[in-house]
Protein backbone atom coordinates (compact mmCIF):
# COMPACT_ATOMS: atom_id res chain seq x y z
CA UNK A 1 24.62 2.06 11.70
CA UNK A 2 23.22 -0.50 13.24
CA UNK A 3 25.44 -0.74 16.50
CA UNK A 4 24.39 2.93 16.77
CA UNK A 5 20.89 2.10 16.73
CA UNK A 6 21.31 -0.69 19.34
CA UNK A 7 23.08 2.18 21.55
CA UNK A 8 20.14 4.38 21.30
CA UNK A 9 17.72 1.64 22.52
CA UNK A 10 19.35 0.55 25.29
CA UNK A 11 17.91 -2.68 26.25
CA UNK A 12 20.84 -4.75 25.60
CA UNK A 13 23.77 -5.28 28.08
CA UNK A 14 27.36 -4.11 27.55
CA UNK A 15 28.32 -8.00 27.12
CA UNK A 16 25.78 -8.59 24.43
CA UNK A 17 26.20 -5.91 22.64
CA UNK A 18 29.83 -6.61 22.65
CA UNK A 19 29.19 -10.68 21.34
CA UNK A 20 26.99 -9.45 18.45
CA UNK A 21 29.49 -9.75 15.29
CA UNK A 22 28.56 -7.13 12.94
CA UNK A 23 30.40 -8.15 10.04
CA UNK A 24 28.36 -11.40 9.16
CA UNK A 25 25.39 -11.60 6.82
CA UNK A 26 22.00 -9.67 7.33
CA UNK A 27 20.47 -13.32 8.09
CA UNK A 28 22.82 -14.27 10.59
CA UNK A 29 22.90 -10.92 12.52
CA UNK A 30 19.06 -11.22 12.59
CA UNK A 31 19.28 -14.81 14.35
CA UNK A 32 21.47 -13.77 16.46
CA UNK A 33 19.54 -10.37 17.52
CA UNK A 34 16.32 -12.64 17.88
CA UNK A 35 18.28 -15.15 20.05
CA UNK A 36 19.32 -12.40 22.69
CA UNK A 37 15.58 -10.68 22.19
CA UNK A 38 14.38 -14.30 22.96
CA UNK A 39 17.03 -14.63 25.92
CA UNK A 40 15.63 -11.08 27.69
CA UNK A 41 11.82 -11.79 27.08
CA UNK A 42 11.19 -8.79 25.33
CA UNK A 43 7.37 -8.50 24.18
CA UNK A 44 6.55 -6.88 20.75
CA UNK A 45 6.41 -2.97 22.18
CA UNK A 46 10.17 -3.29 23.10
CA UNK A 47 10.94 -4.66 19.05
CA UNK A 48 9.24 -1.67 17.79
CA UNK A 49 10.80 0.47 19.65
CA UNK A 50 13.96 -0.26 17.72
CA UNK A 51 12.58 -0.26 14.38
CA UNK A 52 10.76 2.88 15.20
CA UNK A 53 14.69 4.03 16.23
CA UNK A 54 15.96 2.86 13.51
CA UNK A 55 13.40 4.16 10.33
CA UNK A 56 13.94 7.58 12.71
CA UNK A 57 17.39 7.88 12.16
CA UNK A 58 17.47 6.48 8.12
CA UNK A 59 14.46 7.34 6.87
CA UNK A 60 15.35 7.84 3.51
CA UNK A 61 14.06 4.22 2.60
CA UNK A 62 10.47 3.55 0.65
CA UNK A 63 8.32 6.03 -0.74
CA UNK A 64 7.11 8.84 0.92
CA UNK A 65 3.54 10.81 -0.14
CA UNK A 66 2.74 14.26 1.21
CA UNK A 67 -0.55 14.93 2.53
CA UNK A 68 -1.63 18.76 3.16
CA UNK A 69 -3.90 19.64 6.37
CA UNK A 70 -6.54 22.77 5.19
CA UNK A 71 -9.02 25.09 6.53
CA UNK A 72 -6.70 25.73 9.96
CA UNK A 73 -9.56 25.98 12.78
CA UNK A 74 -9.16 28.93 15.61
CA UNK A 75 -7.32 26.45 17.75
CA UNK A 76 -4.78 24.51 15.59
CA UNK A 77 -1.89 26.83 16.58
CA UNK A 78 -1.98 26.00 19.72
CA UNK A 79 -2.05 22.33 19.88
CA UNK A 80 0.70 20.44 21.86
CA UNK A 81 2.36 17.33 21.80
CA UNK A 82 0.81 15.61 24.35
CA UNK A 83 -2.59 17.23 23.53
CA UNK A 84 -2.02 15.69 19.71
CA UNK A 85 -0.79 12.44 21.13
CA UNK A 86 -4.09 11.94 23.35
CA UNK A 87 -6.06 12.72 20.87
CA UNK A 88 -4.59 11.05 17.55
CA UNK A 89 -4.45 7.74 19.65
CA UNK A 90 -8.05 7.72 20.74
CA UNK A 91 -10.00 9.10 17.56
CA UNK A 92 -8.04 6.51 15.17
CA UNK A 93 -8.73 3.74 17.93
CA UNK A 94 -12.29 4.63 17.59
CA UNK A 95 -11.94 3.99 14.20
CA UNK A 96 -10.14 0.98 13.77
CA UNK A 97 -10.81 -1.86 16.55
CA UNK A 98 -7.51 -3.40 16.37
CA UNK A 99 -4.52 -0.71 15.94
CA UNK A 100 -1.32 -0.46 17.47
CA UNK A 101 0.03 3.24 17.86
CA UNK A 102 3.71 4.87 18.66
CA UNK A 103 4.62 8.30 19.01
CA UNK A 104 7.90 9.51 19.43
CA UNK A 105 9.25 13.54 19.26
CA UNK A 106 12.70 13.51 17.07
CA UNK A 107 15.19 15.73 17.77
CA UNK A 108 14.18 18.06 14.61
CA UNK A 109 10.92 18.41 16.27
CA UNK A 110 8.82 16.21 14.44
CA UNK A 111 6.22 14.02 15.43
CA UNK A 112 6.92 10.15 13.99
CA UNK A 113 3.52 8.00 14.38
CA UNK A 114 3.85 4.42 13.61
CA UNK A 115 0.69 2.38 12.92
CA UNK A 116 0.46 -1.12 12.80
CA UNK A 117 -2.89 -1.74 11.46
CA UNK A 118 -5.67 -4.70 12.02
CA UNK A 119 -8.90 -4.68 11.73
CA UNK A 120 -12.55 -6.00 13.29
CA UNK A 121 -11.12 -10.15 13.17
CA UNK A 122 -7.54 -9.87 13.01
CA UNK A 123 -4.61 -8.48 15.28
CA UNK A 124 -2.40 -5.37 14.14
CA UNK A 125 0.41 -6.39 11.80
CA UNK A 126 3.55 -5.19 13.11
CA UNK A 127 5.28 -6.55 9.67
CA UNK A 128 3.91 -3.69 7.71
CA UNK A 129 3.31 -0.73 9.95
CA UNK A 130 2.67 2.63 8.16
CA UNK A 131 5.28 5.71 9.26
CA UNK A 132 3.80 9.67 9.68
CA UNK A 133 5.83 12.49 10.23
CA UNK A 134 4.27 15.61 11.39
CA UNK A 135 5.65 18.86 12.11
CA UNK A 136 3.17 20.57 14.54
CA UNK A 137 1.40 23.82 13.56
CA UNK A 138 2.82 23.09 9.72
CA UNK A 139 0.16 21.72 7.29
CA UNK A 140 2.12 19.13 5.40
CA UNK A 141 1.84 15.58 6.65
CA UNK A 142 4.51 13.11 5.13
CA UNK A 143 3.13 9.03 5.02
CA UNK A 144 4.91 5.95 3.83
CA UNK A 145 3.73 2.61 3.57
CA UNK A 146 -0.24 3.86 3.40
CA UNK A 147 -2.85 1.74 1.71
CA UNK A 148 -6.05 3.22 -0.20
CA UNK A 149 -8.20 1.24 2.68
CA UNK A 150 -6.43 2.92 5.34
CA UNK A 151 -5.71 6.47 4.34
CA UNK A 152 -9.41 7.68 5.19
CA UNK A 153 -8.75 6.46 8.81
CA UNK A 154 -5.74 8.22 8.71
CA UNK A 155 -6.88 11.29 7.24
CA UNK A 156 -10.10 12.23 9.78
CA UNK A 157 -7.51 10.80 12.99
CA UNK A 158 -5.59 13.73 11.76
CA UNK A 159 -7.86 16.20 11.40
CA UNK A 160 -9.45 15.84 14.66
CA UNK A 161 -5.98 15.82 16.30
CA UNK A 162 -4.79 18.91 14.73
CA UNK A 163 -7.46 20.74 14.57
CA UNK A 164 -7.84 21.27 10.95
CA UNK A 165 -11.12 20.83 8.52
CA UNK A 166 -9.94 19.37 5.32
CA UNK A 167 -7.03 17.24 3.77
CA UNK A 168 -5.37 16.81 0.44
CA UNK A 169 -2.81 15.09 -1.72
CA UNK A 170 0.41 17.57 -2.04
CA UNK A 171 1.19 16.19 -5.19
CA UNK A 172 4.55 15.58 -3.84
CA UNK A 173 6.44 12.10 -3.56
CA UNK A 174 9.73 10.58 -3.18
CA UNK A 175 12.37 7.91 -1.65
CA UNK A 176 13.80 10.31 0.01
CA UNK A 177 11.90 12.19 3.46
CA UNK A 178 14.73 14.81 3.98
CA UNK A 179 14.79 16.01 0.58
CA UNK A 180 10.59 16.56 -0.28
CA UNK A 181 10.74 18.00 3.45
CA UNK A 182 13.70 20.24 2.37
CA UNK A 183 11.49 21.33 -0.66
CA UNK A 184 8.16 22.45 1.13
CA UNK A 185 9.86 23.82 4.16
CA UNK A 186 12.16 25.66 2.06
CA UNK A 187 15.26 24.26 3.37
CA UNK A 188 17.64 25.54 1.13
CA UNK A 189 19.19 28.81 -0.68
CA UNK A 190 16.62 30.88 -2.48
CA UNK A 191 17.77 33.56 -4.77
CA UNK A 192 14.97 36.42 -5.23
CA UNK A 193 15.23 38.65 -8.16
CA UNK A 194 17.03 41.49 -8.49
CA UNK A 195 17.63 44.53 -10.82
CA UNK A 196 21.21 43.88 -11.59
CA UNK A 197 21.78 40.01 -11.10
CA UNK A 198 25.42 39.01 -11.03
CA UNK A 199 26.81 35.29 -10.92
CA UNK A 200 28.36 33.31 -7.89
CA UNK A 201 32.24 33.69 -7.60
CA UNK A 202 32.89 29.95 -7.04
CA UNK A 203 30.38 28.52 -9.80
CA UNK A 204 31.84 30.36 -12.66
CA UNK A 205 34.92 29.13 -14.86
CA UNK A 206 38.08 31.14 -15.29
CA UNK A 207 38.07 31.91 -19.54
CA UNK A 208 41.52 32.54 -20.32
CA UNK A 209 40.50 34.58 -23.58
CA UNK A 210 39.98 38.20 -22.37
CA UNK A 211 37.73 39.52 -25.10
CA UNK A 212 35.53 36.05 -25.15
CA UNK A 213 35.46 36.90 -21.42
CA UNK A 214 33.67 40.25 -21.74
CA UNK A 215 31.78 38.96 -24.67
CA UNK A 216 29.87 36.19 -22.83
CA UNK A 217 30.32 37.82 -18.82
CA UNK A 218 26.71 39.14 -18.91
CA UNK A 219 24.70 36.47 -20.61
CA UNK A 220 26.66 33.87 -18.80
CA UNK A 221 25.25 35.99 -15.40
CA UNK A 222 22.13 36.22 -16.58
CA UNK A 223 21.63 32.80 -17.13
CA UNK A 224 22.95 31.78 -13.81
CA UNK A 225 20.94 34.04 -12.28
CA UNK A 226 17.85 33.27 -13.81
CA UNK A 227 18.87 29.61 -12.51
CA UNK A 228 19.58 29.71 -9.34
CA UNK A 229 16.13 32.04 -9.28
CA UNK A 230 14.42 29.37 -10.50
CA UNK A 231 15.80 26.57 -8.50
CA UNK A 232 17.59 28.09 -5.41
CA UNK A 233 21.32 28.38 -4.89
CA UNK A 234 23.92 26.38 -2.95
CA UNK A 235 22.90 22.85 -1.98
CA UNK A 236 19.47 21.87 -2.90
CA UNK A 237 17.11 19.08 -1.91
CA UNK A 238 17.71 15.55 -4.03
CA UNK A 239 14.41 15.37 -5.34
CA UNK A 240 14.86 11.97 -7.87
CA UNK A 241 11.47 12.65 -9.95
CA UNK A 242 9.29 14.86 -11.60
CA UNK A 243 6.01 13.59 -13.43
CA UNK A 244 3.90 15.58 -16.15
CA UNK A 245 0.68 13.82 -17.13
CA UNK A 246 -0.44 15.43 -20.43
CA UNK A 247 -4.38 16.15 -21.15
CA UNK A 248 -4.07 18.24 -24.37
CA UNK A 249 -5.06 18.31 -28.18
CA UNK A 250 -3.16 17.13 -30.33
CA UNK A 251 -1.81 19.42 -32.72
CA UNK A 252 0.15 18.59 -35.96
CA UNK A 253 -0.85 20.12 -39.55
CA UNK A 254 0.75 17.12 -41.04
CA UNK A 255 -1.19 14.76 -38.88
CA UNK A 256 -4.58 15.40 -39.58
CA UNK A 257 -6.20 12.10 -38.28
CA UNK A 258 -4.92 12.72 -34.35
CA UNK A 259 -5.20 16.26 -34.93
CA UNK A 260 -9.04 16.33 -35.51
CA UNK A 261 -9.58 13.79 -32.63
CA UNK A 262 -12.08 15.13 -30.18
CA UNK A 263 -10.50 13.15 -27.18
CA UNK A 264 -7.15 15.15 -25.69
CA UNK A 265 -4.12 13.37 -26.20
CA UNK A 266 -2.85 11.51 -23.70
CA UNK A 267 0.95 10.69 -22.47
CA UNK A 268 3.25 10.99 -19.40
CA UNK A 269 6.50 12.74 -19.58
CA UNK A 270 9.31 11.81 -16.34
CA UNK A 271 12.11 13.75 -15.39
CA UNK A 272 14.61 11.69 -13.49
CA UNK A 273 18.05 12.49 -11.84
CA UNK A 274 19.26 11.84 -8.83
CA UNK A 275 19.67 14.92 -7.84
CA UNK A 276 16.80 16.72 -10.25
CA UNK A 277 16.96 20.47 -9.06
CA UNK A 278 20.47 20.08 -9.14
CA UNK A 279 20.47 18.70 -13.38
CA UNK A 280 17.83 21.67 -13.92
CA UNK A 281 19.60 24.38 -12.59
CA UNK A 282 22.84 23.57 -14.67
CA UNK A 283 20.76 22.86 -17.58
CA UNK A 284 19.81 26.69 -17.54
CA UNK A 285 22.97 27.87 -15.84
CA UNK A 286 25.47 26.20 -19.27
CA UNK A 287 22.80 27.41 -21.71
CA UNK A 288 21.19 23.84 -22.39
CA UNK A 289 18.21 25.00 -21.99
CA UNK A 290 16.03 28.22 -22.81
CA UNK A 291 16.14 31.33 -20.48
CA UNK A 292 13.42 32.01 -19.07
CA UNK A 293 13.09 29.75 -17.57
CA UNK A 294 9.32 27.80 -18.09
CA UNK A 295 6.87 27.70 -15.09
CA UNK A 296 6.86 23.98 -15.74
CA UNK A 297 9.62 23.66 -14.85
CA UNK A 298 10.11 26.47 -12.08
CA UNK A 299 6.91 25.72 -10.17
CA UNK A 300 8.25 22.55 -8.97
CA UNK A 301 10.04 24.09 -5.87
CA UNK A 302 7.96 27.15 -6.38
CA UNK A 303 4.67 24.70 -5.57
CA UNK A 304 6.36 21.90 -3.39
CA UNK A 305 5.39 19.18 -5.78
CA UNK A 306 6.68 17.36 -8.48
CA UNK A 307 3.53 15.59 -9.71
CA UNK A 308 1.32 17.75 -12.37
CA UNK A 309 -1.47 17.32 -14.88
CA UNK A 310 -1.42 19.64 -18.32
CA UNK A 311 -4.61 20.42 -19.66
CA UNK A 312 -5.87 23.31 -22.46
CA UNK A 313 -8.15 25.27 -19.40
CA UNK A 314 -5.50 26.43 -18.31
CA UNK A 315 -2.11 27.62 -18.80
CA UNK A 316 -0.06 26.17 -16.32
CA UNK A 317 0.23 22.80 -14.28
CA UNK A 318 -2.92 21.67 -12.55
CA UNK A 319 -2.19 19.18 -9.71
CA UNK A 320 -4.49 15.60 -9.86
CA UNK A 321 -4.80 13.34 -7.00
CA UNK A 322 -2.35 10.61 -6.92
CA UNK A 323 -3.21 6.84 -7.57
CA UNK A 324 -3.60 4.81 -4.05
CA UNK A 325 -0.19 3.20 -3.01
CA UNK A 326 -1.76 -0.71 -3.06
């Protein structure tokens, strides 16, 4: 992984890339990549050029938060790359005297922005930059690494650069980037309904019993079909987490003392897999759980998020802003 990263940079020469020994400890490889950075002079833009490499190409470390860009203006369609870079650069440098900005295109066509931050008396620290990834003319904006203090900054540098009026928490979160990206860009198998659903060939079980066969053929469909409705088909995004904060009354016959409390009942419920979407679906699918299947659960890939606040106005999931990082 790491020789492949040192590849992609390019600043080392055949002979020491060839002396680095890739087998020994993480704190002896870093000596000896320091010793050879020392030995070429590189300055600080050439080391963060290979980290920036390197978070590119395995970026499912951290946590990630997705921001969503609103209120599109006339223009925000047609902003560019280099149009975007200009202007992201200058309005956060505006805003923040001491900043240090990189923007590199992937391959995917994303935009990755790292940001090492400072501020009015000190120099950018390069030890805990923050990571964006944009896709141009989407609205979702994925952040890692983003403190409370800086996410204003962030938020109005990318407004003005994309052309957009207002910005929101997505209620969506995770360690992994490619799988909450997956989610919102719909990166998967949906299954839309249909009159007369019938199940997949290779997820169903041979049942050697003829007559238990017919007997439980159609709800056995159903159920997979209501499942894979639900959740999508084929491989789906590794979402690790789903988190329902509960606002409600309490409400118990037996329990009269909570029950007559004027104050909602409070609690948060997690769902936790590491593959979530994946546990759901077969959950439904093996007849677990309950067909149909409930909008709590089913609006997590139908929303994009997997963060959701229950409260009696309503009577479905209402999304809440999520707590600041630090």
């Amino acid at each position: 992984m790491l020789r492949t990263t040192l590849e992609k940079w390019g600043r080392f020469t055949v002979e020491q890339q060839k002396s680095i020994d890739f087998t020994r400890s993480k704190w002896a490889l870093t000596e000896a990549l320091l010793s050879i950075c020392e030995e070429n002079k590189f300055a600080m833009k050439h080391l963060t050029g290979l980290e920036m490499i390197y978070i590119m190409d395995n970026p499912n470390q951290g946590m990630w938060y997705v921001l969503q860009l609103l209120d599109p203006e006339d223009d925000a369609h047609s902003v560019e790359l280099m149009q975007f870079k200009e202007q992201f650069k200058s309005h956060l440098k505006e805003l923040v005297r001491h900043v240090s900005i990189k923007i590199k295109k992937h391959t995917d066509q994303a935009v990755w922005i790292r940001i090492a931050w400072g501020d009015a008396f000190s120099p950018p620290n390069h030890l805990k930059p923050t990571y964006v990834v944009h896709y141009l003319q989407t609205p979702s904006v994925f952040v890692t690494n983003l403190t409370s203090k800086q996410k204003p900054l962030l938020s109005q540098a990318m407004l003005l650069s994309t052309r957009h009026q207002a910005i929101k928490d997505a209620n969506l979160s995770g360690p992994k980037l490619t799988a909450i990206r997956d989610l919102l860009m719909r990166k998967y198998q949906q299954v839309f309904p249909t009159k007369y659903p019938s199940p997949l060939a290779e997820n169903n079980q041979t049942i050697s019993n003829p007559l238990i066969e017919k007997e439980q053929a159609e709800p056995a469909a159903n159920r997979l079909h209501m499942a894979c409705k639900a959740f999508g088909g084929g491989a789906l995004p590794q979402l690790q987490s789903a988190v329902y904060k509960l606002e409600t009354k309490f409400r118990d016959h037996s329990n009269k003392t909570t029950t007559e409390r004027e104050e909602p009942f409070r609690c948060v419920v997690k769902f936790a897999s590491t593959n979530l979407l994946e546990s759901l679906r077969h959950c439904v699918s093996s007849g677990i759980a309950s067909t149909p299947v409930t909008p709590l659960l089913s609006c997590i890939p139908l929303k994009g998020r997997n963060y959701f606040v229950i409260t009696d106005n309503g009577p479905g999931p209402s999304s809440q802003t999520h707590q600041p990082q630090n």
